[in-house]
C-alpha atoms as a PDB file:
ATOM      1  CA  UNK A   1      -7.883  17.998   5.633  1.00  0.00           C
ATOM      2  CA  UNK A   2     -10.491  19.710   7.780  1.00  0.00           C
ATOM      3  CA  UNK A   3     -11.886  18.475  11.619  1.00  0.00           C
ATOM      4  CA  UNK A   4     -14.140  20.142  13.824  1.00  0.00           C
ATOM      5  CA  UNK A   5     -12.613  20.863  16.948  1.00  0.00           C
ATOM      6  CA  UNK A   6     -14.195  19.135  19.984  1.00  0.00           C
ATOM      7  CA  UNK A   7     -13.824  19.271  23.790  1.00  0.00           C
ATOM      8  CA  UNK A   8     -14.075  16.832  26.339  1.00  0.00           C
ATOM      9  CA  UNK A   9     -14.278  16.926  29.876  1.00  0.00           C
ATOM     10  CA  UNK A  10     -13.723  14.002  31.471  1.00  0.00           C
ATOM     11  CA  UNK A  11     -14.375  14.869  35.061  1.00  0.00           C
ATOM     12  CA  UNK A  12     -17.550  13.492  36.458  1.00  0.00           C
ATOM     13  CA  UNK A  13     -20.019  16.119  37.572  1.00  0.00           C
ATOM     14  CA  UNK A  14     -21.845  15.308  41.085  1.00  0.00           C
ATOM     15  CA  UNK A  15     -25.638  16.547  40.090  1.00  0.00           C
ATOM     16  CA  UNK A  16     -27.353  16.035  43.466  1.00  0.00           C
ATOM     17  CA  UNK A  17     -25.916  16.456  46.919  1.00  0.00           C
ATOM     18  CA  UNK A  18     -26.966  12.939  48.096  1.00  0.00           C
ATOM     19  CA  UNK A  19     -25.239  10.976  45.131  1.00  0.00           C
ATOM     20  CA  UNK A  20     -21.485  12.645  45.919  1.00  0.00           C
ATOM     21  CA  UNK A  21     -22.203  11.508  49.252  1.00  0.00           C
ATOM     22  CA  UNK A  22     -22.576   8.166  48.291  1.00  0.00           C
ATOM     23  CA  UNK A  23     -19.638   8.281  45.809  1.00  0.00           C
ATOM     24  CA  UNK A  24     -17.664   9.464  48.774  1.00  0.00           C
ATOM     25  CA  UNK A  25     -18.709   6.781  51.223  1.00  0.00           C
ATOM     26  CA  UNK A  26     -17.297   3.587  48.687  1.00  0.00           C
ATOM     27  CA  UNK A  27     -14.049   5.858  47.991  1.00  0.00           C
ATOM     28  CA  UNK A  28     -14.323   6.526  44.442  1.00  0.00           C
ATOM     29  CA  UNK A  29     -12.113   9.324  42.708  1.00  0.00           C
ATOM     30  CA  UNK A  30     -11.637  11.342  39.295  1.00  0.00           C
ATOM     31  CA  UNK A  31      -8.400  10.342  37.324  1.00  0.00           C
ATOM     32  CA  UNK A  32      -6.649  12.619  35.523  1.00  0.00           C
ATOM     33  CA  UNK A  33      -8.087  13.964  32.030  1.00  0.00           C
ATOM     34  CA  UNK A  34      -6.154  11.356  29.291  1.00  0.00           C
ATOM     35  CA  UNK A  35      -4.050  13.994  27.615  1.00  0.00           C
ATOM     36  CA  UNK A  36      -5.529  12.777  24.103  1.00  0.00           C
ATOM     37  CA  UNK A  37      -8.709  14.966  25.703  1.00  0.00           C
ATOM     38  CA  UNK A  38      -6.753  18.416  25.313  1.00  0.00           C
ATOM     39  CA  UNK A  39      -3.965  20.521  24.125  1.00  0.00           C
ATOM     40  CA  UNK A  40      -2.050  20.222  27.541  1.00  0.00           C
ATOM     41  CA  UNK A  41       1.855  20.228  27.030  1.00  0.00           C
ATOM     42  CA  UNK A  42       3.469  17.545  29.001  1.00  0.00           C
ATOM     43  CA  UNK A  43       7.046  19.360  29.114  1.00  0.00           C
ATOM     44  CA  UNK A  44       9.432  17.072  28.254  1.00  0.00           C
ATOM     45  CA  UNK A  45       7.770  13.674  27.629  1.00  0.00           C
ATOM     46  CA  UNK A  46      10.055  10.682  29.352  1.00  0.00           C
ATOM     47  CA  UNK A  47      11.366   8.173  26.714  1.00  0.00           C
ATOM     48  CA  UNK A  48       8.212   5.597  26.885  1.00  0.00           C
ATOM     49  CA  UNK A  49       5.907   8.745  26.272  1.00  0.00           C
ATOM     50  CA  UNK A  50       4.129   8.906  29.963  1.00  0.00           C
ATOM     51  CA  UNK A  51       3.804  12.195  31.636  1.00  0.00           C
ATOM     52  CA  UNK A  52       2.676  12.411  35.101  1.00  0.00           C
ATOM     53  CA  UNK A  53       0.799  10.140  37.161  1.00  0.00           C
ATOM     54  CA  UNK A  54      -2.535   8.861  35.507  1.00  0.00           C
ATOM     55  CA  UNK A  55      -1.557  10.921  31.915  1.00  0.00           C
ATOM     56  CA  UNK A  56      -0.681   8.887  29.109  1.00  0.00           C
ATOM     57  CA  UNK A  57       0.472  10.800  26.227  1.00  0.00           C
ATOM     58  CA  UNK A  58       1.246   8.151  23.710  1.00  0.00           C
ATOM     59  CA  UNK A  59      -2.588   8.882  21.944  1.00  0.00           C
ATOM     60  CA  UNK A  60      -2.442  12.536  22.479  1.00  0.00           C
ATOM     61  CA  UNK A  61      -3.845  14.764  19.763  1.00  0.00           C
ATOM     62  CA  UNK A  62      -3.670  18.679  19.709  1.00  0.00           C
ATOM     63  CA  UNK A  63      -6.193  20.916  17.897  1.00  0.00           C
ATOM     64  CA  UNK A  64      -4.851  23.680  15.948  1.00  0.00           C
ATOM     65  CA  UNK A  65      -6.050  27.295  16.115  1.00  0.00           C
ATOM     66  CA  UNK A  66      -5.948  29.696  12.867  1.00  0.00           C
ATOM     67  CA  UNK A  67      -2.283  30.226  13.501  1.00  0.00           C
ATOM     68  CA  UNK A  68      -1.273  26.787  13.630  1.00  0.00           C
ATOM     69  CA  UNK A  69      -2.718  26.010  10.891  1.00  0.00           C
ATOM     70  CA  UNK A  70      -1.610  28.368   8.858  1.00  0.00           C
ATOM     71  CA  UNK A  71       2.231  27.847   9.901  1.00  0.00           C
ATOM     72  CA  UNK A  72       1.382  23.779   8.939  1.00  0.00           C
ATOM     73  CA  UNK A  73       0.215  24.883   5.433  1.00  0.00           C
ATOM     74  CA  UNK A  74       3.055  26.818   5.335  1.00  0.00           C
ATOM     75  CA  UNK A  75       5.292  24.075   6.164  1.00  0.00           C
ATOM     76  CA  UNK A  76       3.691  21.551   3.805  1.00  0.00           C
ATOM     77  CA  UNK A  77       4.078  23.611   0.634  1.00  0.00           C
ATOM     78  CA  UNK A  78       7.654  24.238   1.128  1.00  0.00           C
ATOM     79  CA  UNK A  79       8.174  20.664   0.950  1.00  0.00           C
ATOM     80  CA  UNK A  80       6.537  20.864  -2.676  1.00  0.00           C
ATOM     81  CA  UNK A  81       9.088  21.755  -5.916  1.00  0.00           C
ATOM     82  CA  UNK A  82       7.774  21.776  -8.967  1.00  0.00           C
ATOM     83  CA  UNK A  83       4.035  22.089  -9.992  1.00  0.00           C
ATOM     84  CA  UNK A  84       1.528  19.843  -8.787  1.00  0.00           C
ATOM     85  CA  UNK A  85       0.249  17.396 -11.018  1.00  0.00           C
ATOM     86  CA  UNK A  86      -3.258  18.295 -12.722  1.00  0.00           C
ATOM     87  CA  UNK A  87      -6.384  16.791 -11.850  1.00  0.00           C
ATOM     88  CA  UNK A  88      -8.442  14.925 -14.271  1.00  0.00           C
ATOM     89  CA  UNK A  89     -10.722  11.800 -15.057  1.00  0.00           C
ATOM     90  CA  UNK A  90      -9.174   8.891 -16.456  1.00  0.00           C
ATOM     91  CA  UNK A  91      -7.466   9.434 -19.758  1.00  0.00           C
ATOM     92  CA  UNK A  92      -9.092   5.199 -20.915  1.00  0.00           C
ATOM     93  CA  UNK A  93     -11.923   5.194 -18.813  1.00  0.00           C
ATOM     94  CA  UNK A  94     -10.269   3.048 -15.878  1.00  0.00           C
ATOM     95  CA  UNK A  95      -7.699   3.254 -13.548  1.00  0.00           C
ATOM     96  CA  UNK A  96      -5.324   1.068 -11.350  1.00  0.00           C
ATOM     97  CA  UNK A  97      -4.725   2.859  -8.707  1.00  0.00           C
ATOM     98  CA  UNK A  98      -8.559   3.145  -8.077  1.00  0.00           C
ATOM     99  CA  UNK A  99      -8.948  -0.672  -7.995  1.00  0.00           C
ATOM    100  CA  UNK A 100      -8.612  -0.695  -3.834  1.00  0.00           C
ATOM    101  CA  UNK A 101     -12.039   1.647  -3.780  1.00  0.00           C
ATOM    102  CA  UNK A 102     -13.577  -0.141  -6.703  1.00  0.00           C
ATOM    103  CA  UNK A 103     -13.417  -3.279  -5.169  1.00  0.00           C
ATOM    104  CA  UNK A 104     -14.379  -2.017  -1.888  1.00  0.00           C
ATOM    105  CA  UNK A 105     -17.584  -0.489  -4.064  1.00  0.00           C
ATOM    106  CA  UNK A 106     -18.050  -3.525  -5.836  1.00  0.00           C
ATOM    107  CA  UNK A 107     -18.244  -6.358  -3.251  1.00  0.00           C
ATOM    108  CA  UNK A 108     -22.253  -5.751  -1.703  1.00  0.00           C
ATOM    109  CA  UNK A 109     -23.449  -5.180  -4.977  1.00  0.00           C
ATOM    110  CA  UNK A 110     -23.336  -9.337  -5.107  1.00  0.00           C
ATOM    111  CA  UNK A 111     -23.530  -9.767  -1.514  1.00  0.00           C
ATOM    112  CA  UNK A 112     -19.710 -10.390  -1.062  1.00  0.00           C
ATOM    113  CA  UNK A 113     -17.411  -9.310   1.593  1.00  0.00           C
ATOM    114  CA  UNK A 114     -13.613  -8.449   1.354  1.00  0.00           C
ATOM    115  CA  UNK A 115     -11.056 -10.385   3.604  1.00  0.00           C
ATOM    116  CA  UNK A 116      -7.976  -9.209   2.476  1.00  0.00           C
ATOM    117  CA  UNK A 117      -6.049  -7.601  -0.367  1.00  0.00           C
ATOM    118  CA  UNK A 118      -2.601  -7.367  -1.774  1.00  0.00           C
ATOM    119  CA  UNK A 119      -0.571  -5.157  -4.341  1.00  0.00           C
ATOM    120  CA  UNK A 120       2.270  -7.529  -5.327  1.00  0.00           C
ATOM    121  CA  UNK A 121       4.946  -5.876  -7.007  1.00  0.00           C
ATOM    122  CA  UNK A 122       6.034  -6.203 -10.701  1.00  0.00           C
ATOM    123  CA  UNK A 123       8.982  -8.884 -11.169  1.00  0.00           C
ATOM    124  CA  UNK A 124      11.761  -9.472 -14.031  1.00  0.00           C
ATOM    125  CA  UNK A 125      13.256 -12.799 -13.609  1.00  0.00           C
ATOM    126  CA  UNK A 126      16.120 -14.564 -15.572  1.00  0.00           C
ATOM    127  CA  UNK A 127      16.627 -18.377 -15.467  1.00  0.00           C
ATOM    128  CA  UNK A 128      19.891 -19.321 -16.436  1.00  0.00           C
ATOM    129  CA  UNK A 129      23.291 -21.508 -16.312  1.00  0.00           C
ATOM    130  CA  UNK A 130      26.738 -20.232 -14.742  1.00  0.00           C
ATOM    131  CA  UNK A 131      29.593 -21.453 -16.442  1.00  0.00           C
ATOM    132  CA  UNK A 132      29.874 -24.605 -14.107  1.00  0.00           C
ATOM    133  CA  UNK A 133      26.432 -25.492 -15.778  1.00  0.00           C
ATOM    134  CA  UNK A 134      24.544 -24.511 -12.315  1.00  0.00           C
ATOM    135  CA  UNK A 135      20.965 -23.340 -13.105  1.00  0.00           C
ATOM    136  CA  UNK A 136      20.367 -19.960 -11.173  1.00  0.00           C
ATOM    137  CA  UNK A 137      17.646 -17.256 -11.141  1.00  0.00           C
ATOM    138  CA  UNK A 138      18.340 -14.050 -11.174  1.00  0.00           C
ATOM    139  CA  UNK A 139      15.616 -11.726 -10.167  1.00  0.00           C
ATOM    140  CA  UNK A 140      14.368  -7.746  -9.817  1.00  0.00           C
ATOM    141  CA  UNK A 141      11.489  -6.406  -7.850  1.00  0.00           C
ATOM    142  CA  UNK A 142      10.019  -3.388  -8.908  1.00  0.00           C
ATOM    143  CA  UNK A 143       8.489  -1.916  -5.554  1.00  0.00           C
ATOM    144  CA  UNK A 144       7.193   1.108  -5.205  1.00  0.00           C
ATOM    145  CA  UNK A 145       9.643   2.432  -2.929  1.00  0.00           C
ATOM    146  CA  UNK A 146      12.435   1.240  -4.885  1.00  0.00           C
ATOM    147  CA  UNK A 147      13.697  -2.177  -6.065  1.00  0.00           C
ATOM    148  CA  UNK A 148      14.516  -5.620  -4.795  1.00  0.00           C
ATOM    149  CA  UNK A 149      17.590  -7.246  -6.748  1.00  0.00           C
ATOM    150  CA  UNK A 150      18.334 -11.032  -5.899  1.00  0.00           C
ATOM    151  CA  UNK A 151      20.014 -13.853  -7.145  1.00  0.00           C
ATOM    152  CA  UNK A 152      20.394 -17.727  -6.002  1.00  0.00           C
ATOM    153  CA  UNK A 153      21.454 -20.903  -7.715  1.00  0.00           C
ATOM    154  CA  UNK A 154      18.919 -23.959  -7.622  1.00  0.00           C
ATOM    155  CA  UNK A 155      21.630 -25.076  -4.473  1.00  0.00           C
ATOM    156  CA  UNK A 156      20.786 -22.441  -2.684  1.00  0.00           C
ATOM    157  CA  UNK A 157      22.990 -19.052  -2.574  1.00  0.00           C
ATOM    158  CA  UNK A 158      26.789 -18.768  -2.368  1.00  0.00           C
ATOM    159  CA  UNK A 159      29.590 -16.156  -3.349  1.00  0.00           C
ATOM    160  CA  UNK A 160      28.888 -16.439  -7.057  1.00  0.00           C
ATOM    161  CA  UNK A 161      25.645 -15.422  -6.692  1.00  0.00           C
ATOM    162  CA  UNK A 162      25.987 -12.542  -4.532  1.00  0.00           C
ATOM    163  CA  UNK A 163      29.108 -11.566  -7.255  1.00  0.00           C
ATOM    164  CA  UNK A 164      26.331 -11.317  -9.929  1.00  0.00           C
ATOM    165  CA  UNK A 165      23.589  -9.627  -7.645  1.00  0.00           C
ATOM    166  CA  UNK A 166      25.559  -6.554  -6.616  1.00  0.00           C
ATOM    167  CA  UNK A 167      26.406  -6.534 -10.381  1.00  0.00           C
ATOM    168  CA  UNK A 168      22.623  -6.413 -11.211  1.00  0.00           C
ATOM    169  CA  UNK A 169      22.582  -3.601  -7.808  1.00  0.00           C
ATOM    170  CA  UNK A 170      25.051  -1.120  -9.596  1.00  0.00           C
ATOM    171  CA  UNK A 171      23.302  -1.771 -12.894  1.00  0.00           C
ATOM    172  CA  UNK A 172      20.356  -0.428 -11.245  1.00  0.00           C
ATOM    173  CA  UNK A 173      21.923   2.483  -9.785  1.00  0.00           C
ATOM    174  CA  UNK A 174      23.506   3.478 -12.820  1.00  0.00           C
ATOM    175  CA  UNK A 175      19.907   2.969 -14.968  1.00  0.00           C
ATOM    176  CA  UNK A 176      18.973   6.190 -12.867  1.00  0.00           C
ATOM    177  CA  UNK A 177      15.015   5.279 -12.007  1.00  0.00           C
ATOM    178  CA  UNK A 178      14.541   4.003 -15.789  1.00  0.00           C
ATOM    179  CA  UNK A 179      13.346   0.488 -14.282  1.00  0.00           C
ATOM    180  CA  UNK A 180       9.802   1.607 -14.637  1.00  0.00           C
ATOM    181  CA  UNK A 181       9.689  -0.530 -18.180  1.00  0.00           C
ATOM    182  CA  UNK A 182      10.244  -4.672 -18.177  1.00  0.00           C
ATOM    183  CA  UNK A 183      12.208  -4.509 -20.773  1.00  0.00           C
ATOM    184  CA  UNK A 184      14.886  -2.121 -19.248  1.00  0.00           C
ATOM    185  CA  UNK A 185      15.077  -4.910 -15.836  1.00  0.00           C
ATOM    186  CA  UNK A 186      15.217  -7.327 -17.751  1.00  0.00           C
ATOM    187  CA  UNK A 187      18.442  -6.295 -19.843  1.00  0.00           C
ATOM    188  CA  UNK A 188      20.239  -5.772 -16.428  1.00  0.00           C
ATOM    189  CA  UNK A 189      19.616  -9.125 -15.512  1.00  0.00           C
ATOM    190  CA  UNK A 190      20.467 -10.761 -18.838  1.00  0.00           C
ATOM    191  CA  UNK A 191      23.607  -8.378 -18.355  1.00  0.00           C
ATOM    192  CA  UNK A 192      24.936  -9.267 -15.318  1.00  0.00           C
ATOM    193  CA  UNK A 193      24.522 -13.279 -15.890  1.00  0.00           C
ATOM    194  CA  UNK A 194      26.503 -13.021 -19.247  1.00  0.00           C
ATOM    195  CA  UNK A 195      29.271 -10.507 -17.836  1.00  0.00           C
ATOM    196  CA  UNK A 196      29.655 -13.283 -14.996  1.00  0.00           C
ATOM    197  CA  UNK A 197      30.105 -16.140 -17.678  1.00  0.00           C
ATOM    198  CA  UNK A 198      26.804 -17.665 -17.327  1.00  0.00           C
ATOM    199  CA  UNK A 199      24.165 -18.226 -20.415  1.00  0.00           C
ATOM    200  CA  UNK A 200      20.328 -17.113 -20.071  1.00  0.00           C
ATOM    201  CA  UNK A 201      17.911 -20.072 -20.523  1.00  0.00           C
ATOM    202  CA  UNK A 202      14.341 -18.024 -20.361  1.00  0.00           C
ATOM    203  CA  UNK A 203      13.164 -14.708 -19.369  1.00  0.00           C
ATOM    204  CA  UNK A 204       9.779 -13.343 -17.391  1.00  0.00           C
ATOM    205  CA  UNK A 205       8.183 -10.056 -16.448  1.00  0.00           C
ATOM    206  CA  UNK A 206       5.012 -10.452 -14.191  1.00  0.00           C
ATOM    207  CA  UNK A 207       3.674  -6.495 -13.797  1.00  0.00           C
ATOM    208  CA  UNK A 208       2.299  -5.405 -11.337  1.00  0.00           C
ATOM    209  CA  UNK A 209      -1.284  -7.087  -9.292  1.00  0.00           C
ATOM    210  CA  UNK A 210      -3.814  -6.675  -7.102  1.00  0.00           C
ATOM    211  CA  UNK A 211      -4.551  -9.964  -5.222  1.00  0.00           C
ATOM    212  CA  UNK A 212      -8.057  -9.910  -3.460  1.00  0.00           C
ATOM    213  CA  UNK A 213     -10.291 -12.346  -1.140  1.00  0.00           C
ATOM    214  CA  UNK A 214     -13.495 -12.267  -0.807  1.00  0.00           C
ATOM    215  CA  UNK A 215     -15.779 -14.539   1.041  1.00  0.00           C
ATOM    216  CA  UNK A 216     -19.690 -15.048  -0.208  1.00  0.00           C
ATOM    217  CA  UNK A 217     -22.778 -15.212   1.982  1.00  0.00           C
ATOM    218  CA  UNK A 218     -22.762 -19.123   2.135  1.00  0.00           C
ATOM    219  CA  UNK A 219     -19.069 -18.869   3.391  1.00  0.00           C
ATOM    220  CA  UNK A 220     -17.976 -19.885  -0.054  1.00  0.00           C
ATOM    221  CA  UNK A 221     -14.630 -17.981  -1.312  1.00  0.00           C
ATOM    222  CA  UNK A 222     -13.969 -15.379  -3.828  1.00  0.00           C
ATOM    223  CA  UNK A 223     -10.976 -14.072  -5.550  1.00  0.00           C
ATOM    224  CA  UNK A 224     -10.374 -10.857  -8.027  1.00  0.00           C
ATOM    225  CA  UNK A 225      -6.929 -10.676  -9.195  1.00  0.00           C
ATOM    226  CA  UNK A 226      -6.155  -7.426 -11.174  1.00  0.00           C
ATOM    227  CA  UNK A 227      -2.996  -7.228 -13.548  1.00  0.00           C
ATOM    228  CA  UNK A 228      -1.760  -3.971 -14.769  1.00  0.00           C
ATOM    229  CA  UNK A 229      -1.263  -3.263 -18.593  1.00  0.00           C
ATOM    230  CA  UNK A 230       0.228  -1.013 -20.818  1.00  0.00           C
ATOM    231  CA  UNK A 231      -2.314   1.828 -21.921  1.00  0.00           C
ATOM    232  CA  UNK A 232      -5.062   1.921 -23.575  1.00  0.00           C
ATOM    233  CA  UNK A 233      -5.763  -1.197 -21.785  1.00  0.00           C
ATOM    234  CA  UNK A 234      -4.687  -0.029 -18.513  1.00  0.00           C
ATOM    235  CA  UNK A 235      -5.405  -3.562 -16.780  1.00  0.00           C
ATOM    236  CA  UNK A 236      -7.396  -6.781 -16.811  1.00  0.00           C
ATOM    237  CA  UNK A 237      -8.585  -9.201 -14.018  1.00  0.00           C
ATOM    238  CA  UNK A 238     -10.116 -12.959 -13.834  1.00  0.00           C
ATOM    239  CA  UNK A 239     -12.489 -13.744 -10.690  1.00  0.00           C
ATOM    240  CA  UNK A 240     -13.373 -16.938  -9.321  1.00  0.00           C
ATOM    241  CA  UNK A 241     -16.274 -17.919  -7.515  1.00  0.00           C
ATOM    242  CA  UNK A 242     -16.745 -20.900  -4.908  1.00  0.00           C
ATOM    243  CA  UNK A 243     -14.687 -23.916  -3.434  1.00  0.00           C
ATOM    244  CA  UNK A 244     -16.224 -25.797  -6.750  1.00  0.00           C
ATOM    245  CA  UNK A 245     -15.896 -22.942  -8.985  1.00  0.00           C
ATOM    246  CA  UNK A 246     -19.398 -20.821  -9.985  1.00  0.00           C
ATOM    247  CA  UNK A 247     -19.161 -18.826 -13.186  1.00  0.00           C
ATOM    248  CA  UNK A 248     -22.367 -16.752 -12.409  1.00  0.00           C
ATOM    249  CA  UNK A 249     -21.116 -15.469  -9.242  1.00  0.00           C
ATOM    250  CA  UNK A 250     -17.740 -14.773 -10.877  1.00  0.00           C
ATOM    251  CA  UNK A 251     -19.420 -12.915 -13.428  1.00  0.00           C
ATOM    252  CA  UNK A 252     -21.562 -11.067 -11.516  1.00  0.00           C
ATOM    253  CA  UNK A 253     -18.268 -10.124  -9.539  1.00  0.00           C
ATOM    254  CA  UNK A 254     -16.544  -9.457 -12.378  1.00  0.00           C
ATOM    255  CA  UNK A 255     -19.643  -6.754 -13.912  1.00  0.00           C
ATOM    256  CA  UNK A 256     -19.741  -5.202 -10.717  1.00  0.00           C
ATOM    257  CA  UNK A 257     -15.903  -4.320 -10.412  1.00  0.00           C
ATOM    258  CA  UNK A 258     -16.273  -3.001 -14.035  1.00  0.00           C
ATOM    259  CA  UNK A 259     -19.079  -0.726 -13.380  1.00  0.00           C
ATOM    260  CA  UNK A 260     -17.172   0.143 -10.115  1.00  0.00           C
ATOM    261  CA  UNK A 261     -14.195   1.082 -11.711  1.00  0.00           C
ATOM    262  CA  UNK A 262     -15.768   3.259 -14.211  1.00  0.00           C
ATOM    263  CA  UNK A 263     -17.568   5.351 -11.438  1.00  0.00           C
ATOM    264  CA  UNK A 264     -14.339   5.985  -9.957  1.00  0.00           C
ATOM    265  CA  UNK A 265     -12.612   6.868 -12.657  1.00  0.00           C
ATOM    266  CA  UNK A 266     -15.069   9.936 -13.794  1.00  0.00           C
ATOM    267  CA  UNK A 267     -13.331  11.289  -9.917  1.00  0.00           C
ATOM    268  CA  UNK A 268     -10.164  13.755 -11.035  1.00  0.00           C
ATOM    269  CA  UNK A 269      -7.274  12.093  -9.831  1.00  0.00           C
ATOM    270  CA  UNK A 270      -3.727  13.884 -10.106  1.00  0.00           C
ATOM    271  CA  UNK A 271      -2.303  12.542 -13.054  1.00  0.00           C
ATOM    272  CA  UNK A 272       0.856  10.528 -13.303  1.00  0.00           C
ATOM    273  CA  UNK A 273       2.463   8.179 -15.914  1.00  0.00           C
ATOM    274  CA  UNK A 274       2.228   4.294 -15.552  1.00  0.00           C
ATOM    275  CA  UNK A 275       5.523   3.732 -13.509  1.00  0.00           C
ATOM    276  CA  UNK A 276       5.880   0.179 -14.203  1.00  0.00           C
ATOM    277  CA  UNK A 277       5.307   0.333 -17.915  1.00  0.00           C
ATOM    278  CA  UNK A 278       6.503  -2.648 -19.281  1.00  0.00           C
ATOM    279  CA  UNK A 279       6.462  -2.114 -23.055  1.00  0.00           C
END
């Protein structure tokens, strides 16, 4: 990423002799350039980030020179093993990960704004019975960052149920990042419950969503939720219109995020598999 370099002076400049006078006369004075405004050093910063009287360098940004630059490059790409991933256009036509931008794309084509949006994480659940005929749920989040393991009984959670979730917790250690499919989560689970005596009743997988709120020009909501699914299909979404539900607006919400989703996906992204495959 690029920026053009600016500088700002913030000290005022007294144009005519008879205006500092005046400024002089009601006792007004120049503070201290906010260190955000230049490259000035601070020397060791105190512990709540302040630096001298009237300098706050909390917001401070530096610009780089040539140099600089060039040693932050250098820095970055050592970080990097392996080759990057290429860049290309969508292999289906659409893409998940560009639902955020399509979305934000799509909404004042029909005169909608967004409110709010949220990527919910695929889930594996279990429901089943211990062997004191409790009914539990054992459950596994696959987040992004990692994954979520949990387990409670209808009573609420006790040491049985922790027992069986740091089962499920090596289980996932041992499965060495091969959670990315449904069907791999959801034989931990089933795992676990039967090593601890218990029987499975029913099994779930909800993959992975987008959750979004709109709201229309009559103050009337919207919603777009957007499911991920297994290639070709890559994903699907429903959209409702209105407190009393209107299927044109939907619609027209719905063609819009379409035609928005297929202009992003023509962009080269770098491409990776489908991490939450659930095939």
């Amino acid at each position: 990423m690029r920026w053009k370099p600016t500088s700002i002076d913030a000290r005022p400049k007294i144009l005519f002799t008879g205006v500092a006078i005046g400024l002089a006369g009601v006792g007004c004075t120049s503070d201290p350039a906010p260190a955000a405004a230049s490259n000035q050093v601070l020397h060791q910063p105190p512990e709540f980030g302040v630096g001298l009287p009237g300098e706050d360098d909390r917001w401070a940004s530096a610009t780089l020179d040539a140099r600089q630059f060039d040693e932050l490059r250098r820095v970055l790409r050592s970080m990097v093993t392996g080759d990057p991933p290429p860049l290309e256009p969508a292999s289906y036509g659409i893409r998940f990960e560009d639902v955020p931008n399509a979305i934000l794309t799509a909404a004042p084509e029909v005169e909608m704004a967004v409110t709010g949006q949220r990527l919910n994480p695929a889930v594996a659940t279990v429901r089943f019975k211990d062997g004191s005929g409790r009914v539990g749920t054992a459950k596994i989040e696959l987040r992004r960052m990692g994954t979520v393991a949990s387990v409670e009984f209808l009573t609420g959670r006790d040491r049985e149920s922790l027992r069986i979730q740091q089962q499920i917790e090596r289980d996932v250690r041992a499965s060495e990042g091969r959670l990315g499919e449904g069907a791999e989560a959801l034989a931990i689970l089933e795992a676990a419950v039967r090593d601890a005596g218990g029987t499975v009743e029913a099994r779930d997988y909800e993959s992975e969503r987008y959750e979004i709120n709109l709201l229309m020009l009559d103050n009337q909501p919207a919603q777009l939720v957007v499911r991920r699914e297994p290639d070709p299909k890559v994903l699907s979404w429903k959209a409702w219109a209105g407190t009393f539900p209107d299927g044109s607006k939907a619609e027209a919400l719905g063609r819009a995020f379409e035609a928005a989703l297929h202009a992003w996906a023509k962009i080269p992204q770098p491409v990776q598999p489908d991490p939450f495959d659930s095939r």
